[in-house]
N, C-alpha and C. Protein backbone atom coordinates (compact mmCIF):
# COMPACT_ATOMS: atom_id res chain seq x y z
N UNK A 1 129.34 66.90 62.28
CA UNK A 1 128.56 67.24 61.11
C UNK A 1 128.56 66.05 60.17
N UNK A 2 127.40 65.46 59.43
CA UNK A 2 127.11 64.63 58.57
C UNK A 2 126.98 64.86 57.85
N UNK A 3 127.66 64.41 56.29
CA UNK A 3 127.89 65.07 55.08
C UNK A 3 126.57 64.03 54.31
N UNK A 4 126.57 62.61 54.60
CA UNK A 4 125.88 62.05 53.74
C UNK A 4 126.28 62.01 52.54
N UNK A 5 127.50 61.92 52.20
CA UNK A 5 127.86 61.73 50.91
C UNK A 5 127.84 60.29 50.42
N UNK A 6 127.67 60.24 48.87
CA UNK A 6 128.04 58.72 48.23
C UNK A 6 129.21 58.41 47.92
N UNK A 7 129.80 58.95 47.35
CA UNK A 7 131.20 58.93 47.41
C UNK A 7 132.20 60.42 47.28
N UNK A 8 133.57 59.78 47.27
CA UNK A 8 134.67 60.95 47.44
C UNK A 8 135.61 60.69 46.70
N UNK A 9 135.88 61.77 45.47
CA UNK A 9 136.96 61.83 44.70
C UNK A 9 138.17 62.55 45.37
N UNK A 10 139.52 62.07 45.00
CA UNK A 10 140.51 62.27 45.50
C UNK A 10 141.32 63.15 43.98
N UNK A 11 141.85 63.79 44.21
CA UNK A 11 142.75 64.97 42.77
C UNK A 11 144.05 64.79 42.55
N UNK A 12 144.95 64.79 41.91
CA UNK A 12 146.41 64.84 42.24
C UNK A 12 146.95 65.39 41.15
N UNK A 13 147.82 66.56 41.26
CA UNK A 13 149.18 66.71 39.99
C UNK A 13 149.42 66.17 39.11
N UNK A 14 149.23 66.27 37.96
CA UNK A 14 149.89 65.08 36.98
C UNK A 14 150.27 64.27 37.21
N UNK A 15 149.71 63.40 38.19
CA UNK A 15 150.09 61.35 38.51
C UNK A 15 148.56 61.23 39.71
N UNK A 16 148.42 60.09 39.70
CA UNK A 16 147.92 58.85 40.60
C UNK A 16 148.33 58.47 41.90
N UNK A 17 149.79 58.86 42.28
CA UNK A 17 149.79 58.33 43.23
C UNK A 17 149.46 57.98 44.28
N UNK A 18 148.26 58.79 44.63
CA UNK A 18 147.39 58.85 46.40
C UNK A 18 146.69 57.44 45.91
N UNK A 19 145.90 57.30 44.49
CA UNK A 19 145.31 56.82 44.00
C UNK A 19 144.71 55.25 44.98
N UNK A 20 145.73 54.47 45.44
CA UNK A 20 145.54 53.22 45.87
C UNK A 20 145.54 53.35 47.32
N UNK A 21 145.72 53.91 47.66
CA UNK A 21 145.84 54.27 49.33
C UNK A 21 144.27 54.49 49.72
N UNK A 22 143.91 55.66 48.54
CA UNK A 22 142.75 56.15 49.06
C UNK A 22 141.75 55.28 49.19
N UNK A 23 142.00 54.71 47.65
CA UNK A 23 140.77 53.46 47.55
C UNK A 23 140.72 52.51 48.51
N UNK A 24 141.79 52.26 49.49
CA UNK A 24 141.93 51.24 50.23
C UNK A 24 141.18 51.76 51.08
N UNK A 25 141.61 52.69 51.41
CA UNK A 25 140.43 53.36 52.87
C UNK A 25 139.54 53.78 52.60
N UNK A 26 138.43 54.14 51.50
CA UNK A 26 137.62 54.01 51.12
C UNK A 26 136.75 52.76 51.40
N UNK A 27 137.21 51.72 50.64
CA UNK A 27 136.92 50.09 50.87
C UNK A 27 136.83 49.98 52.29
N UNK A 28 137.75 50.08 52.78
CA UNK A 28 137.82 50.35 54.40
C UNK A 28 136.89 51.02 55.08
N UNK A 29 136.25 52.33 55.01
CA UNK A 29 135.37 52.65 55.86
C UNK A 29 133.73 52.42 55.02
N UNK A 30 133.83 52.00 54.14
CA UNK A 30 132.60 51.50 53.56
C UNK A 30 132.55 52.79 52.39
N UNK A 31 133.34 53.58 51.87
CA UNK A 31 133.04 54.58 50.82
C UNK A 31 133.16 54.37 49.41
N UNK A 32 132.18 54.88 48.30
CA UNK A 32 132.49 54.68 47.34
C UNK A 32 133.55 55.83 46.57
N UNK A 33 134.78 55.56 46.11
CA UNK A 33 135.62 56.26 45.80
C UNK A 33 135.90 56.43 44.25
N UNK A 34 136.46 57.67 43.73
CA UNK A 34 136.67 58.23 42.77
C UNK A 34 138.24 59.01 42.38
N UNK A 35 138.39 59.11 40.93
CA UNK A 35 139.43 59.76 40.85
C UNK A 35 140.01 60.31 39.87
N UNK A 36 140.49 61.85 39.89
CA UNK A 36 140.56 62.58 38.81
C UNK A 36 142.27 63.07 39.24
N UNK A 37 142.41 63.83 37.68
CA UNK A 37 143.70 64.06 37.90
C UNK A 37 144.23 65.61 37.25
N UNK A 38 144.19 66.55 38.26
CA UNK A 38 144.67 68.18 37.18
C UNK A 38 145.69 68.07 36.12
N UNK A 39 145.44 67.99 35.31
CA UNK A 39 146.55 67.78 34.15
C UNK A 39 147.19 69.41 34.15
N UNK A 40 148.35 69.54 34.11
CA UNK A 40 149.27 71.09 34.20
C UNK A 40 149.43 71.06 32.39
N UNK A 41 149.07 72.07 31.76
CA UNK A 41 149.20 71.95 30.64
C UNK A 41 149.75 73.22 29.85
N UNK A 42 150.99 72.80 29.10
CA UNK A 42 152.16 74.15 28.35
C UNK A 42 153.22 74.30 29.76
N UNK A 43 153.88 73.44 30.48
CA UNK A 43 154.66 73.52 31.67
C UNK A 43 155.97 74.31 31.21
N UNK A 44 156.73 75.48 31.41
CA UNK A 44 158.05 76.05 30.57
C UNK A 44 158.47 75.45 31.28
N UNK A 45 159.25 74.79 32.46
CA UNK A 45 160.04 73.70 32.85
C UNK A 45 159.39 73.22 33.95
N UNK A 46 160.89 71.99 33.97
CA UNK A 46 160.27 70.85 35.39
C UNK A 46 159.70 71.71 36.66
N UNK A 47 158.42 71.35 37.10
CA UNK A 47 158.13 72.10 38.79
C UNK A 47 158.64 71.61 39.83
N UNK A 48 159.71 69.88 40.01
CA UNK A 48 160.34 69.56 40.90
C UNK A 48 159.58 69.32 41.82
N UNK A 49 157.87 69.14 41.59
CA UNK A 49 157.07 68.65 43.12
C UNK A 49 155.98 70.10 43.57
N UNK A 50 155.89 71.02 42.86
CA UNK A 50 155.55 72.30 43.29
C UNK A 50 153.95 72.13 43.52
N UNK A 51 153.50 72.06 44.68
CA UNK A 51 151.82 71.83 44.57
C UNK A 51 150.88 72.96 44.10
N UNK A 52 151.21 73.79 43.38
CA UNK A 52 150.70 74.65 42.70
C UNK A 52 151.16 74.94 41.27
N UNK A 53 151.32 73.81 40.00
CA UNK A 53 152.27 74.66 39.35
C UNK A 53 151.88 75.15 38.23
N UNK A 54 152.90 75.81 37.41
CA UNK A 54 152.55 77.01 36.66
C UNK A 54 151.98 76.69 35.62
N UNK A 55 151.33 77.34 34.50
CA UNK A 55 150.73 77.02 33.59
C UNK A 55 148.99 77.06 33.52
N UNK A 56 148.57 76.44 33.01
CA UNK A 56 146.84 76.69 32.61
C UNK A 56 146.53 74.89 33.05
N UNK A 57 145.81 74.90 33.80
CA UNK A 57 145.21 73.38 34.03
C UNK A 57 143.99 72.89 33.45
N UNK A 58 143.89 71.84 33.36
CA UNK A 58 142.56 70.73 33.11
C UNK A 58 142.20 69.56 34.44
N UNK A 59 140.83 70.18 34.84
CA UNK A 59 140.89 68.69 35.51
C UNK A 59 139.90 68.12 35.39
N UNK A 60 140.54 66.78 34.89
CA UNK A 60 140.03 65.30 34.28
C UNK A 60 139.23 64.46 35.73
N UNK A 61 138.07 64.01 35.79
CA UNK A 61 137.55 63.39 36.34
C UNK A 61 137.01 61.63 36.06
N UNK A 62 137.56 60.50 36.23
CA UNK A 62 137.25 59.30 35.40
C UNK A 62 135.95 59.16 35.40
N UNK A 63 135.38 58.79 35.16
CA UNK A 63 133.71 58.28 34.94
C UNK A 63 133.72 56.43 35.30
N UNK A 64 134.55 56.02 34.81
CA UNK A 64 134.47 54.72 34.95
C UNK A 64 135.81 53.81 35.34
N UNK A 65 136.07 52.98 35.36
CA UNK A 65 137.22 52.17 35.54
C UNK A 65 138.27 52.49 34.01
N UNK A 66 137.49 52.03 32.99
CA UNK A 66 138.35 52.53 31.33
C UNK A 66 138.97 53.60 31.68
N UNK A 67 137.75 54.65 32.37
CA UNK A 67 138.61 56.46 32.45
C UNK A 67 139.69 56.72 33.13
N UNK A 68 139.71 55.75 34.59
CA UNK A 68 141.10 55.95 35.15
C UNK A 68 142.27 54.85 34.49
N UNK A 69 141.65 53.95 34.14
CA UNK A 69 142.93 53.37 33.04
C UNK A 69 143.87 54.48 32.01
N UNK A 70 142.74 55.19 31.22
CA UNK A 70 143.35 56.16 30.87
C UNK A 70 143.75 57.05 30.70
N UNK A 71 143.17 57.41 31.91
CA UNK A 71 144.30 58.76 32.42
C UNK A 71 145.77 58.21 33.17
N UNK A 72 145.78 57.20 33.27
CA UNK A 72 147.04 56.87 33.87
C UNK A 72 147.66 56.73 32.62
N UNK A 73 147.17 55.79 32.11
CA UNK A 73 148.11 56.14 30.72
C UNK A 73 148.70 57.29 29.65
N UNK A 74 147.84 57.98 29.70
CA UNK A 74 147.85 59.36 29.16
C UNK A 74 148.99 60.83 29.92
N UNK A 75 149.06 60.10 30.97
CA UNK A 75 149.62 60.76 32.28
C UNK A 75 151.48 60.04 32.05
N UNK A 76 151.02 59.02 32.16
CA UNK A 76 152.18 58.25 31.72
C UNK A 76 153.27 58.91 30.06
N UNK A 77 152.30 58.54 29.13
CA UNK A 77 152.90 59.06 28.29
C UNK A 77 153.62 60.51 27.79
N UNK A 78 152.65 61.28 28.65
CA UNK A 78 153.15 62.99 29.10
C UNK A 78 154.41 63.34 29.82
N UNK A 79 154.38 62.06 30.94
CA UNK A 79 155.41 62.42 31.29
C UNK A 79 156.70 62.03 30.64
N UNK A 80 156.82 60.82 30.48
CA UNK A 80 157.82 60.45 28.96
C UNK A 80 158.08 61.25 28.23
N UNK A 81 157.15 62.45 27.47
CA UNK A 81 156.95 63.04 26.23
C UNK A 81 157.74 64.35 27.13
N UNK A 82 157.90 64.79 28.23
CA UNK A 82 158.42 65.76 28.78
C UNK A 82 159.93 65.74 28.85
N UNK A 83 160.33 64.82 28.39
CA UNK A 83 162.16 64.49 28.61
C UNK A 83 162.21 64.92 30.12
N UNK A 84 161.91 65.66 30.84
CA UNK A 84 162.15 65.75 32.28
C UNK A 84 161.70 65.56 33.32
N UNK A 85 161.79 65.07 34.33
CA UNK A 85 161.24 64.85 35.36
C UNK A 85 160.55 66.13 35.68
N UNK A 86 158.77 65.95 35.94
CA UNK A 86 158.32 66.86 36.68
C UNK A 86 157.71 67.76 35.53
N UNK A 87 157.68 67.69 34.16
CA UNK A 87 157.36 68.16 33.00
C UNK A 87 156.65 67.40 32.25
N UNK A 88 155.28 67.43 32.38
CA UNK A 88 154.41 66.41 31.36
C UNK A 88 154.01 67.39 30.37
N UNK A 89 154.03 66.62 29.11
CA UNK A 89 154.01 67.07 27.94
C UNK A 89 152.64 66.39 27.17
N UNK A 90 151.60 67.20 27.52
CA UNK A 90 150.54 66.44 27.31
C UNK A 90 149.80 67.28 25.43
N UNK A 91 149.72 66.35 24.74
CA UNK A 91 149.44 66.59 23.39
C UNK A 91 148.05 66.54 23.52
N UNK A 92 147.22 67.93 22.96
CA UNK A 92 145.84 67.99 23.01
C UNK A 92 145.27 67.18 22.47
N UNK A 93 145.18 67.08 21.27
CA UNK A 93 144.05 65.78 20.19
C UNK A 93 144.22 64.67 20.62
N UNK A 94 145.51 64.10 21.04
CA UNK A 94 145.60 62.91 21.60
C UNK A 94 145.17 62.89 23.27
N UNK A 95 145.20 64.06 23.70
CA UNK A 95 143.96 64.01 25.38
C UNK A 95 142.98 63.97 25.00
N UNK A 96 142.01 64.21 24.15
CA UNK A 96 140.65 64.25 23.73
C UNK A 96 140.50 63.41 23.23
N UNK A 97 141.12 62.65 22.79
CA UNK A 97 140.67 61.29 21.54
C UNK A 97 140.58 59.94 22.82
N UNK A 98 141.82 59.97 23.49
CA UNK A 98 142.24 59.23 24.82
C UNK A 98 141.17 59.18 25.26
N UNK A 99 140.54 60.13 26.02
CA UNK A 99 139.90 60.41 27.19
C UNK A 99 138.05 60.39 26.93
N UNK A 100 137.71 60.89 25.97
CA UNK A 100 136.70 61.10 25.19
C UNK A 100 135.67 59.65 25.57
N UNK A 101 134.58 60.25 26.54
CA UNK A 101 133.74 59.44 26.67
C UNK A 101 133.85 58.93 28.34
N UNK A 102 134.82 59.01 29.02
CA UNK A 102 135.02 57.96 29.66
C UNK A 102 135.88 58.85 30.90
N UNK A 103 135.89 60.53 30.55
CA UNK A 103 136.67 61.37 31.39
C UNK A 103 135.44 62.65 31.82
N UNK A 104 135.44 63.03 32.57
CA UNK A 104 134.53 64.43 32.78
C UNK A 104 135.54 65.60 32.75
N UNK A 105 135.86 66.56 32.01
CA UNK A 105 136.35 67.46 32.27
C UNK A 105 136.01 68.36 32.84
N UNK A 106 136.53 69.41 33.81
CA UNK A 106 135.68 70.16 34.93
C UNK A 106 136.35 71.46 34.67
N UNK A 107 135.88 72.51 34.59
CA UNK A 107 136.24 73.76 34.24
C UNK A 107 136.19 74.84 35.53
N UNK A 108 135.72 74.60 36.54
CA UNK A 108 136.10 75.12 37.71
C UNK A 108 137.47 75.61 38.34
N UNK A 109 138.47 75.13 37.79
CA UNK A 109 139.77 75.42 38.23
C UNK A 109 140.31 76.85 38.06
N UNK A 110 140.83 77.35 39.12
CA UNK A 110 140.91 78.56 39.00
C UNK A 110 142.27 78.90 37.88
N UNK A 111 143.41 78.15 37.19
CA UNK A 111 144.06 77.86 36.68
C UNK A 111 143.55 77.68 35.47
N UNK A 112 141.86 77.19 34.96
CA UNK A 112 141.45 76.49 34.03
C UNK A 112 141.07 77.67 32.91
N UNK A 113 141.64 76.90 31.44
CA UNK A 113 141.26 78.02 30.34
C UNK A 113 140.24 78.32 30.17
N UNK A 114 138.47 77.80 30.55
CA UNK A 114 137.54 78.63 30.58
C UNK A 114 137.79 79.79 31.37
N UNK A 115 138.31 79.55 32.72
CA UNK A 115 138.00 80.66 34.26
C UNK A 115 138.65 81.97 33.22
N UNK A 116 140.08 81.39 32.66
CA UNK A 116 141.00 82.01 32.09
C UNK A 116 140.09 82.89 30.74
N UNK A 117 139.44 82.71 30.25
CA UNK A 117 138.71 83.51 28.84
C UNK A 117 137.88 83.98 29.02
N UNK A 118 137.19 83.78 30.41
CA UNK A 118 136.17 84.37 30.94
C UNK A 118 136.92 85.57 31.47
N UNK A 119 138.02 85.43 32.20
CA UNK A 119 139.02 86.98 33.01
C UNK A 119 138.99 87.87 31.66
N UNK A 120 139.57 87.23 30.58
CA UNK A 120 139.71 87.87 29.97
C UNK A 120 139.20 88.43 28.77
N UNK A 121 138.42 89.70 29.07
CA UNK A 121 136.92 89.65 28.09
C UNK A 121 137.38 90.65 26.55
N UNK A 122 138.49 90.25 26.22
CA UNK A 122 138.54 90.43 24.92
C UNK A 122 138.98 89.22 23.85
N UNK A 123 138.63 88.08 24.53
CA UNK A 123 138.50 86.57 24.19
C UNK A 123 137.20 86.17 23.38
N UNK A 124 137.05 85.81 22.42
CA UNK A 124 136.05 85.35 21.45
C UNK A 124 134.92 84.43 22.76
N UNK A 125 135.52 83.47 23.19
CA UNK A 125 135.21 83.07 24.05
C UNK A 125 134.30 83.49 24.91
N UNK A 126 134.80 84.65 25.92
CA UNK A 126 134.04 85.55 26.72
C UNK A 126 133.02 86.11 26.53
N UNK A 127 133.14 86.65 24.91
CA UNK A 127 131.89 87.34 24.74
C UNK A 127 130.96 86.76 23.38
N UNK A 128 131.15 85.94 23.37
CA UNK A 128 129.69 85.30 22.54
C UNK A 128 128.38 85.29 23.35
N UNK A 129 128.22 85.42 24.36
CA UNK A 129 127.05 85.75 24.71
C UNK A 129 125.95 84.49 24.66
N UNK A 130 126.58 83.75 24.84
CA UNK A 130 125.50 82.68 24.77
C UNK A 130 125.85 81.97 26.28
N UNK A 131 124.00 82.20 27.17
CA UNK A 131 123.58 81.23 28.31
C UNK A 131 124.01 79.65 28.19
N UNK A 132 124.20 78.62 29.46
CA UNK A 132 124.42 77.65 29.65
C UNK A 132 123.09 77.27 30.27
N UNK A 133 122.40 76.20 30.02
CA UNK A 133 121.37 75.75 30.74
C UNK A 133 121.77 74.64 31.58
N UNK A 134 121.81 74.25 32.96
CA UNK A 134 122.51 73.57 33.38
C UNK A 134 121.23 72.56 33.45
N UNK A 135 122.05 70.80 33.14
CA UNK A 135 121.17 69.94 33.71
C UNK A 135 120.42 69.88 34.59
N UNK A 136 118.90 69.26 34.69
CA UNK A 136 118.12 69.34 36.81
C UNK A 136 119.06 68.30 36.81
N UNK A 137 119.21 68.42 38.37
CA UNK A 137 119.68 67.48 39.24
C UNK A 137 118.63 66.44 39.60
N UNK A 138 118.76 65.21 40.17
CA UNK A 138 117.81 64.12 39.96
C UNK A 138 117.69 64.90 42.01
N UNK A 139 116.59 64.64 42.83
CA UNK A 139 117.38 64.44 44.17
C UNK A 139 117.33 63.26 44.89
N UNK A 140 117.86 63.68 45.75
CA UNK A 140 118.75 62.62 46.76
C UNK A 140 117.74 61.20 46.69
N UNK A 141 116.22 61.32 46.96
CA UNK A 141 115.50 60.58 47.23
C UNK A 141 115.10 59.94 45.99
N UNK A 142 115.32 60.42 44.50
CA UNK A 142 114.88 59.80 43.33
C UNK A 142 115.82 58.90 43.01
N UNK A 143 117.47 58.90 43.66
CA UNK A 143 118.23 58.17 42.91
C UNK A 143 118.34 56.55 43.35
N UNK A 144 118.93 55.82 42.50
CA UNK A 144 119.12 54.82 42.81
C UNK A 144 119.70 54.17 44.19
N UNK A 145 119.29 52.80 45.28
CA UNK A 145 120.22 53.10 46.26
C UNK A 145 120.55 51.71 46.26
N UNK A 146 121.97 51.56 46.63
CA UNK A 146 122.29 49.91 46.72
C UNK A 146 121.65 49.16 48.05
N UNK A 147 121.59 48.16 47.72
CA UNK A 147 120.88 47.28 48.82
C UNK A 147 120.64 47.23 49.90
N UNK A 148 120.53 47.57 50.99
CA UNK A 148 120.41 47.85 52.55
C UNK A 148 121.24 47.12 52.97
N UNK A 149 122.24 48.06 53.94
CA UNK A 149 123.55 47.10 54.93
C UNK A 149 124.88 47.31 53.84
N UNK A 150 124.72 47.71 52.91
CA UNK A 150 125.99 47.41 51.94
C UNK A 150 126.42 48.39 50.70
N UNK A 151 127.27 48.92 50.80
CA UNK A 151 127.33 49.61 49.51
C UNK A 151 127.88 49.06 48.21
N UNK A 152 127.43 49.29 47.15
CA UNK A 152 128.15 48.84 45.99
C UNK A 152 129.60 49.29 46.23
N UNK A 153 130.61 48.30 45.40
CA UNK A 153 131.62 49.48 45.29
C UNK A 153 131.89 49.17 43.64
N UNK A 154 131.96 50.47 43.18
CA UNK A 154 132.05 51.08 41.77
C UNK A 154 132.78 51.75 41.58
N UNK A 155 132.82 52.44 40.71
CA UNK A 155 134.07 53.84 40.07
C UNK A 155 132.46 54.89 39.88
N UNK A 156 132.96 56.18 40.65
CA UNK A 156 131.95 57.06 40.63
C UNK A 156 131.42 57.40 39.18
């Protein structure tokens, strides 16, 4: 099966680490690669590695090279700010101020405080009643394409 994709974002736990591997094989099979990171957010203690862990998530998507600069940094400082291993302590105004512009936040997560205010319909949230109009999509054939024989390589 042929996906035809342009590129492929890779996700990880509060850190980066797949981060350089992927891109390598990316580069490697000719793909343009991407990368976001679920931020675990209000953690009551260390998860010790838990690939599911507890709490309400965000996941951050970079937009550009700046965006994964700073989510590593931001990631960085969380975890510092956690005194414990495995406990990032991520301060809201300072994720939004950080990230702002240069991050996509994605609300799909089944963990994520929209999914979360939407479950729960005695949330201000839930019931304001106001439609989302979603952007058109451009298609496949309107968008831009890099040069024949070669792909750009960029930050998605």
């Amino acid at each position: 099966m042929r996906l035809d994709l342009d590129a492929v974002v890779l996700t990880d736990h509060d850190g980066m680490s797949g981060a350089v591997r992927f891109a390598e094989a990316g580069r490697d099979l000719g793909i343009r690669t991407g990368h976001s990171v679920e931020l675990s957010l209000g953690l009551p203690q260390p998860q010790g590695g838990t690939a599911d862990p507890v709490g309400t998530h965000l996941l951050a998507l970079a937009r550009d090279l700046t965006g994964y600069q700073r989510l590593c940094r931001m990631i960085s400082r969380a975890q510092l700010a956690g005194g414990e291993e495995g406990r990032p302590l991520y301060d809201p105004d300072e994720t939004v101020e950080e990230l702002r512009g240069h991050v996509l936040a994605l609300t799909g997560c089944r963990k994520g405080t929209v999914r979360q205010a939407l479950a729960d319909r005695d949330t201000p949230a839930a019931t304001t009643g106001r439609a989302v109009r979603p952007r058109a999509r451009r298609r496949r054939a309107d968008r831009p394409r890099a040069a024949a024989g070669r792909r750009e390589q960029r930050p998605c």
